[in-house]
PDB file of N, CA and C in Angstrom:
ATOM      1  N   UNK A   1     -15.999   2.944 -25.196  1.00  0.00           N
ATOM      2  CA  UNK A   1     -14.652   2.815 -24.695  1.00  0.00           C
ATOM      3  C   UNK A   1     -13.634   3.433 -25.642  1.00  0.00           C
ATOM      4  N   UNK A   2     -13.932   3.267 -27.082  1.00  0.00           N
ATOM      5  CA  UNK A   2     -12.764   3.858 -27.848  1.00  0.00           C
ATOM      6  C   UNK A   2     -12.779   5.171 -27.591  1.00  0.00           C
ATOM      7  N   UNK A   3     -13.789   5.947 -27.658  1.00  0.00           N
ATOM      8  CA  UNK A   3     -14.144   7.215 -27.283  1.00  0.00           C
ATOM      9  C   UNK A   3     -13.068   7.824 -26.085  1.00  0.00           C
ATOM     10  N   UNK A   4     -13.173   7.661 -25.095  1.00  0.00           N
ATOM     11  CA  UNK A   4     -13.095   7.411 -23.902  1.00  0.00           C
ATOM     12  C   UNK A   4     -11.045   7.260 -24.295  1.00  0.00           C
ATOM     13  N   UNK A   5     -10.594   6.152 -24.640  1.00  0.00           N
ATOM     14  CA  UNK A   5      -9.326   6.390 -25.041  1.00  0.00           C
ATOM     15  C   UNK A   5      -8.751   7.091 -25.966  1.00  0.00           C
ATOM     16  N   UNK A   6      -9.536   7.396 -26.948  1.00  0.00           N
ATOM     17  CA  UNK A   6      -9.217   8.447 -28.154  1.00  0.00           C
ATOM     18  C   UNK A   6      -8.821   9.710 -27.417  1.00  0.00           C
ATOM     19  N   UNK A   7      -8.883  10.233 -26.501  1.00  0.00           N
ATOM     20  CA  UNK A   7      -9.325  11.492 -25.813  1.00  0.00           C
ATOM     21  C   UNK A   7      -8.024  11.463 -24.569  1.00  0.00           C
ATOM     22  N   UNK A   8      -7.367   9.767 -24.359  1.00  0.00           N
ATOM     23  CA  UNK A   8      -6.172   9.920 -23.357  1.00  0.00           C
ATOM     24  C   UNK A   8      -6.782   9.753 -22.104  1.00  0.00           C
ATOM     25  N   UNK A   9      -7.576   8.903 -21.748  1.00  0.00           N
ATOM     26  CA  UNK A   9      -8.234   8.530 -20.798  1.00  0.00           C
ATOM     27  C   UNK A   9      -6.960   7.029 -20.515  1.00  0.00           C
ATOM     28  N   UNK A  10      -6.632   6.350 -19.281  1.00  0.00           N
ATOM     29  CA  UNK A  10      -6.830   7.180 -18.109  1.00  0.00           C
ATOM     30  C   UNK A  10      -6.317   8.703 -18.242  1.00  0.00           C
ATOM     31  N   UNK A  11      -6.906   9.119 -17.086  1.00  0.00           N
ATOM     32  CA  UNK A  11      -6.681  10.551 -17.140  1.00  0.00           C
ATOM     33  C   UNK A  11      -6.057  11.088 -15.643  1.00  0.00           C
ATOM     34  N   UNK A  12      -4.924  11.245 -15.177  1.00  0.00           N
ATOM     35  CA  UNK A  12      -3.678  11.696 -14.835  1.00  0.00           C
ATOM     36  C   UNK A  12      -3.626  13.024 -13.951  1.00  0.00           C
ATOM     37  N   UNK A  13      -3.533  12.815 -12.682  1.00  0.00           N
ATOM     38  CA  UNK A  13      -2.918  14.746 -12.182  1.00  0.00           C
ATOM     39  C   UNK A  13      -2.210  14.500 -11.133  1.00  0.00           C
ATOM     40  N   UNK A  14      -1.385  15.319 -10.915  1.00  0.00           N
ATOM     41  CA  UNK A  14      -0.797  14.582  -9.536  1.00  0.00           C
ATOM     42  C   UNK A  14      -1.398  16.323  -8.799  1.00  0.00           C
ATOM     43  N   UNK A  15      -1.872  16.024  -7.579  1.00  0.00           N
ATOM     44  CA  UNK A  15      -1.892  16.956  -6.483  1.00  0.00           C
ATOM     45  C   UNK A  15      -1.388  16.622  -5.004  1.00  0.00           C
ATOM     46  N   UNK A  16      -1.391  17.641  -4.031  1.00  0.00           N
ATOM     47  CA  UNK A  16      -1.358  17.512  -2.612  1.00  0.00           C
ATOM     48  C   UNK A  16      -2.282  17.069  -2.608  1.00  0.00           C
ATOM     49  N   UNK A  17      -2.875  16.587  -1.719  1.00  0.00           N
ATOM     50  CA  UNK A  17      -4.003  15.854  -0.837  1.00  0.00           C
ATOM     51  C   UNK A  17      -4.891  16.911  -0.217  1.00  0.00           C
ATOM     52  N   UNK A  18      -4.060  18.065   0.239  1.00  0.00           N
ATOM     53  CA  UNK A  18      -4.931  19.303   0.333  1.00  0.00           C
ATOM     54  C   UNK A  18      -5.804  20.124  -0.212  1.00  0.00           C
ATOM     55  N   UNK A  19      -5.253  19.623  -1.845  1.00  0.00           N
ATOM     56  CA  UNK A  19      -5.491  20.710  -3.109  1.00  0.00           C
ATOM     57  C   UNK A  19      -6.453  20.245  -3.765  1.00  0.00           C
ATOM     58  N   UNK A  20      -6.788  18.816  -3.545  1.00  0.00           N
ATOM     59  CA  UNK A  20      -7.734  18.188  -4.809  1.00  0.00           C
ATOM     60  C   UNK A  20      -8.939  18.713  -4.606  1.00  0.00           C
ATOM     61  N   UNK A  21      -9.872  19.104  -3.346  1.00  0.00           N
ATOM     62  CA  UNK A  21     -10.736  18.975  -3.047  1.00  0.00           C
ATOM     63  C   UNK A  21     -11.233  21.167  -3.614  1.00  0.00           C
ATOM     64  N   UNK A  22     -10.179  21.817  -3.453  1.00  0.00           N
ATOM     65  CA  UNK A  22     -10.030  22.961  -4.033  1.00  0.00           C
ATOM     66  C   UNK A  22     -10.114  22.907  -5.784  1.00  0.00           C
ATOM     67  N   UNK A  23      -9.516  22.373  -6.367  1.00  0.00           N
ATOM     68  CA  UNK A  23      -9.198  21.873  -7.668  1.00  0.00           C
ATOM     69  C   UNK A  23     -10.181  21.718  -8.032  1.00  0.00           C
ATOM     70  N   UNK A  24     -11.224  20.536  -7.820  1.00  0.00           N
ATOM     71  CA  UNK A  24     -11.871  19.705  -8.378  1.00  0.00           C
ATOM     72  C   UNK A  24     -13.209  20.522  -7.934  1.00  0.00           C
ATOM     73  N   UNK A  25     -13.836  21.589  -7.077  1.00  0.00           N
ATOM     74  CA  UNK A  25     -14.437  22.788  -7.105  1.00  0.00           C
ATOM     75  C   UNK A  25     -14.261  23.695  -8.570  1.00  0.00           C
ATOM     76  N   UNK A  26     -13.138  23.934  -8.551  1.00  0.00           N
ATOM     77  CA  UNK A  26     -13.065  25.091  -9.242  1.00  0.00           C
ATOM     78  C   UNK A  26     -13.610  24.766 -10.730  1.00  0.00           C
ATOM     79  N   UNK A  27     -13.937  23.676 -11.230  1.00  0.00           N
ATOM     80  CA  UNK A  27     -13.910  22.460 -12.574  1.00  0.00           C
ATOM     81  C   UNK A  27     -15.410  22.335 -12.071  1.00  0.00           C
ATOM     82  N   UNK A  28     -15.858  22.375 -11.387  1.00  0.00           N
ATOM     83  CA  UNK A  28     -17.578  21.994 -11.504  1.00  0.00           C
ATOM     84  C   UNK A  28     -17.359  20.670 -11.033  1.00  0.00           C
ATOM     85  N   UNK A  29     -16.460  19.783 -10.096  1.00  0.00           N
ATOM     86  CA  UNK A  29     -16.607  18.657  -9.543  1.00  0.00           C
ATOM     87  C   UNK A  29     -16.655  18.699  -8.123  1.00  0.00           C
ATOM     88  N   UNK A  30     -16.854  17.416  -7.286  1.00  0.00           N
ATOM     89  CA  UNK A  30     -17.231  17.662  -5.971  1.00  0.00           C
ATOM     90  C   UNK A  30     -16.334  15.917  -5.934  1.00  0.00           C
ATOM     91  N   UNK A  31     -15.131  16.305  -4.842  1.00  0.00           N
ATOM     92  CA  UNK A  31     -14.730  15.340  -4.473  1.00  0.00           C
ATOM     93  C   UNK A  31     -15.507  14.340  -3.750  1.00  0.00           C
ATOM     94  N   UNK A  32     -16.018  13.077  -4.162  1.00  0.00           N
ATOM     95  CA  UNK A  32     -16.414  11.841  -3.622  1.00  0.00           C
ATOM     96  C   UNK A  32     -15.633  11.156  -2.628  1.00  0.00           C
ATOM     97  N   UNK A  33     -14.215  10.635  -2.582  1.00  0.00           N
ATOM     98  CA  UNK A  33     -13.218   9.971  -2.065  1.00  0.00           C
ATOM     99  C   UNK A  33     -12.107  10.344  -2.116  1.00  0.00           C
ATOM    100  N   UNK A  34     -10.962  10.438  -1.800  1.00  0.00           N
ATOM    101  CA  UNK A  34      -9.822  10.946  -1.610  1.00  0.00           C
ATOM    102  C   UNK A  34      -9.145   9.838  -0.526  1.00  0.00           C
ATOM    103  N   UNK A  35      -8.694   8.628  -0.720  1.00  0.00           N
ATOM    104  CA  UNK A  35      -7.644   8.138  -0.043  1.00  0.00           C
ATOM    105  C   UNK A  35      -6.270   7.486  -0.929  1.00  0.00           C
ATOM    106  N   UNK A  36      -5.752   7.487  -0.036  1.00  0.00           N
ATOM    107  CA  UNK A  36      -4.077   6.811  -0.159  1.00  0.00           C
ATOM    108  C   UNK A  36      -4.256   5.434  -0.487  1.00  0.00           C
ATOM    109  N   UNK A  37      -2.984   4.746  -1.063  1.00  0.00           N
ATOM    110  CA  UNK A  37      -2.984   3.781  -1.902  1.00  0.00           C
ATOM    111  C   UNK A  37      -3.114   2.784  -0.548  1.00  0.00           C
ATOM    112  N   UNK A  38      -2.187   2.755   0.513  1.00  0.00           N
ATOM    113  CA  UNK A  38      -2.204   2.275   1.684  1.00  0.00           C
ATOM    114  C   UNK A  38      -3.570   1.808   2.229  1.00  0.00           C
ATOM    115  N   UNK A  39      -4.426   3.068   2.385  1.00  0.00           N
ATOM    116  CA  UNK A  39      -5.655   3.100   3.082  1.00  0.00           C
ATOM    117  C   UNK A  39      -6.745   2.007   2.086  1.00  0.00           C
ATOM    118  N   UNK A  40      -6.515   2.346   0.229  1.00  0.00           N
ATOM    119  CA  UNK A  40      -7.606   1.313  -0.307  1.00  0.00           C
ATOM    120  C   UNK A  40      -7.168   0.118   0.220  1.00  0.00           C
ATOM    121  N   UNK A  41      -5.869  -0.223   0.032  1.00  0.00           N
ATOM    122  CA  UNK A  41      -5.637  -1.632   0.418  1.00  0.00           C
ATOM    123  C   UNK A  41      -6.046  -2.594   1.607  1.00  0.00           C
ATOM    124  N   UNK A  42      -5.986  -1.448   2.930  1.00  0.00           N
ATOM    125  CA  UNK A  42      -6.525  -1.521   4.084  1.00  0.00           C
ATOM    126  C   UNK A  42      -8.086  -2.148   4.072  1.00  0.00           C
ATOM    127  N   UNK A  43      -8.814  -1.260   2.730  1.00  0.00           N
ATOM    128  CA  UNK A  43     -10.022  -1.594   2.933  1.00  0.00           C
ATOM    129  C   UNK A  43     -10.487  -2.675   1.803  1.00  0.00           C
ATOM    130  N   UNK A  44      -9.415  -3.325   0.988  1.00  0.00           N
ATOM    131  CA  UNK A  44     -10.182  -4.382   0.066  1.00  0.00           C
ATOM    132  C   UNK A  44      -9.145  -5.540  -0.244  1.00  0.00           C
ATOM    133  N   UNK A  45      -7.705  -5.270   0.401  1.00  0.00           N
ATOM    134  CA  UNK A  45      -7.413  -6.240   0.678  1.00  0.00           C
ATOM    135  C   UNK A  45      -6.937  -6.982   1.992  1.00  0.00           C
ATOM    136  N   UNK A  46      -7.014  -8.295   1.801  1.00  0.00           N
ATOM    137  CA  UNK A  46      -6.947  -9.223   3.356  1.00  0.00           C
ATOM    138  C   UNK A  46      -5.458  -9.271   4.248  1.00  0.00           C
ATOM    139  N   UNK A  47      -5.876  -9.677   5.399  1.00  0.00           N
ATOM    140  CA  UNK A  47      -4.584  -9.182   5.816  1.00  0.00           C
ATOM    141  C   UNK A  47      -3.823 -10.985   5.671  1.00  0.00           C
ATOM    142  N   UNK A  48      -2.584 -11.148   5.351  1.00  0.00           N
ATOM    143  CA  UNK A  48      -1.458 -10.036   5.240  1.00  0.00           C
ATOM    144  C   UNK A  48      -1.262  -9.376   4.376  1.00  0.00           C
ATOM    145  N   UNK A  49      -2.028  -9.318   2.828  1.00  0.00           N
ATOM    146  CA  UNK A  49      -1.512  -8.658   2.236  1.00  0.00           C
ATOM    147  C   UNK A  49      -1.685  -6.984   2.054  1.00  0.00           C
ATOM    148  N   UNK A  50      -2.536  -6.531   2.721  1.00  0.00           N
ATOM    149  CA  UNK A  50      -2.504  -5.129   2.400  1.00  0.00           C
ATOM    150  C   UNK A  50      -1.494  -4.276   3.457  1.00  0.00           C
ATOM    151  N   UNK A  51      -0.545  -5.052   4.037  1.00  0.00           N
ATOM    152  CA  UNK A  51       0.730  -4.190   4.470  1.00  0.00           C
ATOM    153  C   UNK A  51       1.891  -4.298   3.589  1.00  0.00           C
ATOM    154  N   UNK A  52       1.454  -5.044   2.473  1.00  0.00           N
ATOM    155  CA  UNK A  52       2.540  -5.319   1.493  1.00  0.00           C
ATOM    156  C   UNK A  52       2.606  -3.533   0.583  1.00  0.00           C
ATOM    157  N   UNK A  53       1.649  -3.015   0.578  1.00  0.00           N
ATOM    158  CA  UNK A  53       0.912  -1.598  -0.243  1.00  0.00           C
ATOM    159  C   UNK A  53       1.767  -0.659   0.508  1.00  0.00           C
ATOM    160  N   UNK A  54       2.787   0.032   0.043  1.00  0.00           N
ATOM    161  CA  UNK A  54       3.313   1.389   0.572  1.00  0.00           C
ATOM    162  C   UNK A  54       3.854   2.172  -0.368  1.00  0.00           C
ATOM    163  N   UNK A  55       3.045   2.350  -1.214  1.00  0.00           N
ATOM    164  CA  UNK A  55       2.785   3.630  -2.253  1.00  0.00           C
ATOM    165  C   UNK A  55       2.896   4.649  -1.741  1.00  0.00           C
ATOM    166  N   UNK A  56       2.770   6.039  -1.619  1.00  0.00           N
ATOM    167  CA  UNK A  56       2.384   7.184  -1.171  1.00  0.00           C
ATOM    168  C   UNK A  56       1.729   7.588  -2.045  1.00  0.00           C
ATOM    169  N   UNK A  57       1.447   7.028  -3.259  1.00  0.00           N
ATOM    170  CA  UNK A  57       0.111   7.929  -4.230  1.00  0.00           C
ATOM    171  C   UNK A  57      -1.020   7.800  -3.797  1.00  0.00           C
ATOM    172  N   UNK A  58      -2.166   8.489  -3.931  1.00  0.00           N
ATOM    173  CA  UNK A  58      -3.464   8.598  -3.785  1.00  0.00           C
ATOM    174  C   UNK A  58      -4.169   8.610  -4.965  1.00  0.00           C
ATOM    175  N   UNK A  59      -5.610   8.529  -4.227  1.00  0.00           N
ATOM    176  CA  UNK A  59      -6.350   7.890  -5.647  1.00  0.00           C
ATOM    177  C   UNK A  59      -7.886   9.090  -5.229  1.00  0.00           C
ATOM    178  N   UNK A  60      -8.300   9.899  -6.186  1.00  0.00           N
ATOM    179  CA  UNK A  60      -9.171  10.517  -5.956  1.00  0.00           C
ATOM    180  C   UNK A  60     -10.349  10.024  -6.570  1.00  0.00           C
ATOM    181  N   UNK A  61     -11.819  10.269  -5.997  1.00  0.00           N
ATOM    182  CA  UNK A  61     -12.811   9.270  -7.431  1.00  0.00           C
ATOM    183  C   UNK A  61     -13.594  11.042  -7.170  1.00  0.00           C
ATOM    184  N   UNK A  62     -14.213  11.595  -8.666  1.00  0.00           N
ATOM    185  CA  UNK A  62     -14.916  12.850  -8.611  1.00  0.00           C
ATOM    186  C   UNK A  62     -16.171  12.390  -9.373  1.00  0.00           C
ATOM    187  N   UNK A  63     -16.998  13.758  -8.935  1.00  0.00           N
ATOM    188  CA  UNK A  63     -18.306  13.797  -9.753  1.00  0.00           C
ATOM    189  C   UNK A  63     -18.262  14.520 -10.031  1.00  0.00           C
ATOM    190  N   UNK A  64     -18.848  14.959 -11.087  1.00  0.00           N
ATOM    191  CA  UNK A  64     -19.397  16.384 -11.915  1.00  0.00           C
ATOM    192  C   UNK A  64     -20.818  16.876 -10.777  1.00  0.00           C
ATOM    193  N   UNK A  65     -19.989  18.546 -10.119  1.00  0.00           N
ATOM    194  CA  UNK A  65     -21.572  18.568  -9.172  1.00  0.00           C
ATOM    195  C   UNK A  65     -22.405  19.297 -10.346  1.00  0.00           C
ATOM    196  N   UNK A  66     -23.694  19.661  -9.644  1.00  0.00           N
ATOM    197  CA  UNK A  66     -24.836  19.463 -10.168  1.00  0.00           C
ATOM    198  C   UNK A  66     -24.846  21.200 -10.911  1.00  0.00           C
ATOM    199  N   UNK A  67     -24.634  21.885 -12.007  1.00  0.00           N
ATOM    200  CA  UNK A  67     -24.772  22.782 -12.783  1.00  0.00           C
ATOM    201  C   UNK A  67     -25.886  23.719 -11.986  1.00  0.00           C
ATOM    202  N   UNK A  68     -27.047  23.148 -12.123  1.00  0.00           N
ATOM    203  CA  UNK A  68     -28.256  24.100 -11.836  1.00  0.00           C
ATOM    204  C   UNK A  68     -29.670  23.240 -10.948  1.00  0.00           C
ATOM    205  N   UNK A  69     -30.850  23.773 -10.828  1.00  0.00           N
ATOM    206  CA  UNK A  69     -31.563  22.757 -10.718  1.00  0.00           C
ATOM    207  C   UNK A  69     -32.476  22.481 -11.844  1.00  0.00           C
ATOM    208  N   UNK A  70     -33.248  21.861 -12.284  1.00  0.00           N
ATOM    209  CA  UNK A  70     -33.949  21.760 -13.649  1.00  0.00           C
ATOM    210  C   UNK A  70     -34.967  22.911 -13.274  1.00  0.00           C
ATOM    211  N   UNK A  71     -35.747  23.741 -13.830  1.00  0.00           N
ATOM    212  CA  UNK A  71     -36.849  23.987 -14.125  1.00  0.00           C
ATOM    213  C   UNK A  71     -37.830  23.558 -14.507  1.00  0.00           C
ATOM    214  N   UNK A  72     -39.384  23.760 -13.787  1.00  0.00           N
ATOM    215  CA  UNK A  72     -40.374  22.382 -14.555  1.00  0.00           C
ATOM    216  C   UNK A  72     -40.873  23.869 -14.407  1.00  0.00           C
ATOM    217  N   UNK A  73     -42.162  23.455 -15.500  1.00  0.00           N
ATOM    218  CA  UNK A  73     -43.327  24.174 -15.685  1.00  0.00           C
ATOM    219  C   UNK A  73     -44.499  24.547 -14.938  1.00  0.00           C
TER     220      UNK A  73
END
């Protein structure tokens, strides 16, 4: 974890909603999820409270895609 904050983690970008999935290609990642603050709430919190949520930020989650395939012998 210190690691991890030494380095300025969390780690921060603001994009369009259009762009991340372009972006995060070009970096060797492969967008996983891409929703709005609205929409998580929709899905983890109960109602009434997730109409209380009207953010317009979004929340992206990425992976590092896969470099190559291994080579075996």
């Amino acid at each position: 974890m210190g690691l991890v904050r030494a380095v300025g983690e969390p780690f921060r970008s603001g994009f369009e909603p259009g762009e991340v999935v372009a972006w995060a290609a070009s970096h060797g990642f492969t967008v996983r999820d891409d929703r709005s603050f609205a929409e998580l709430a929709r899905a983890l919190l109960p109602a009434p409270w997730w109409h209380l949520v009207r953010l317009g930020r979004r929340v992206a989650t990425v992976e590092r895609s896969a470099v190559g395939e291994a080579k075996t012998p």
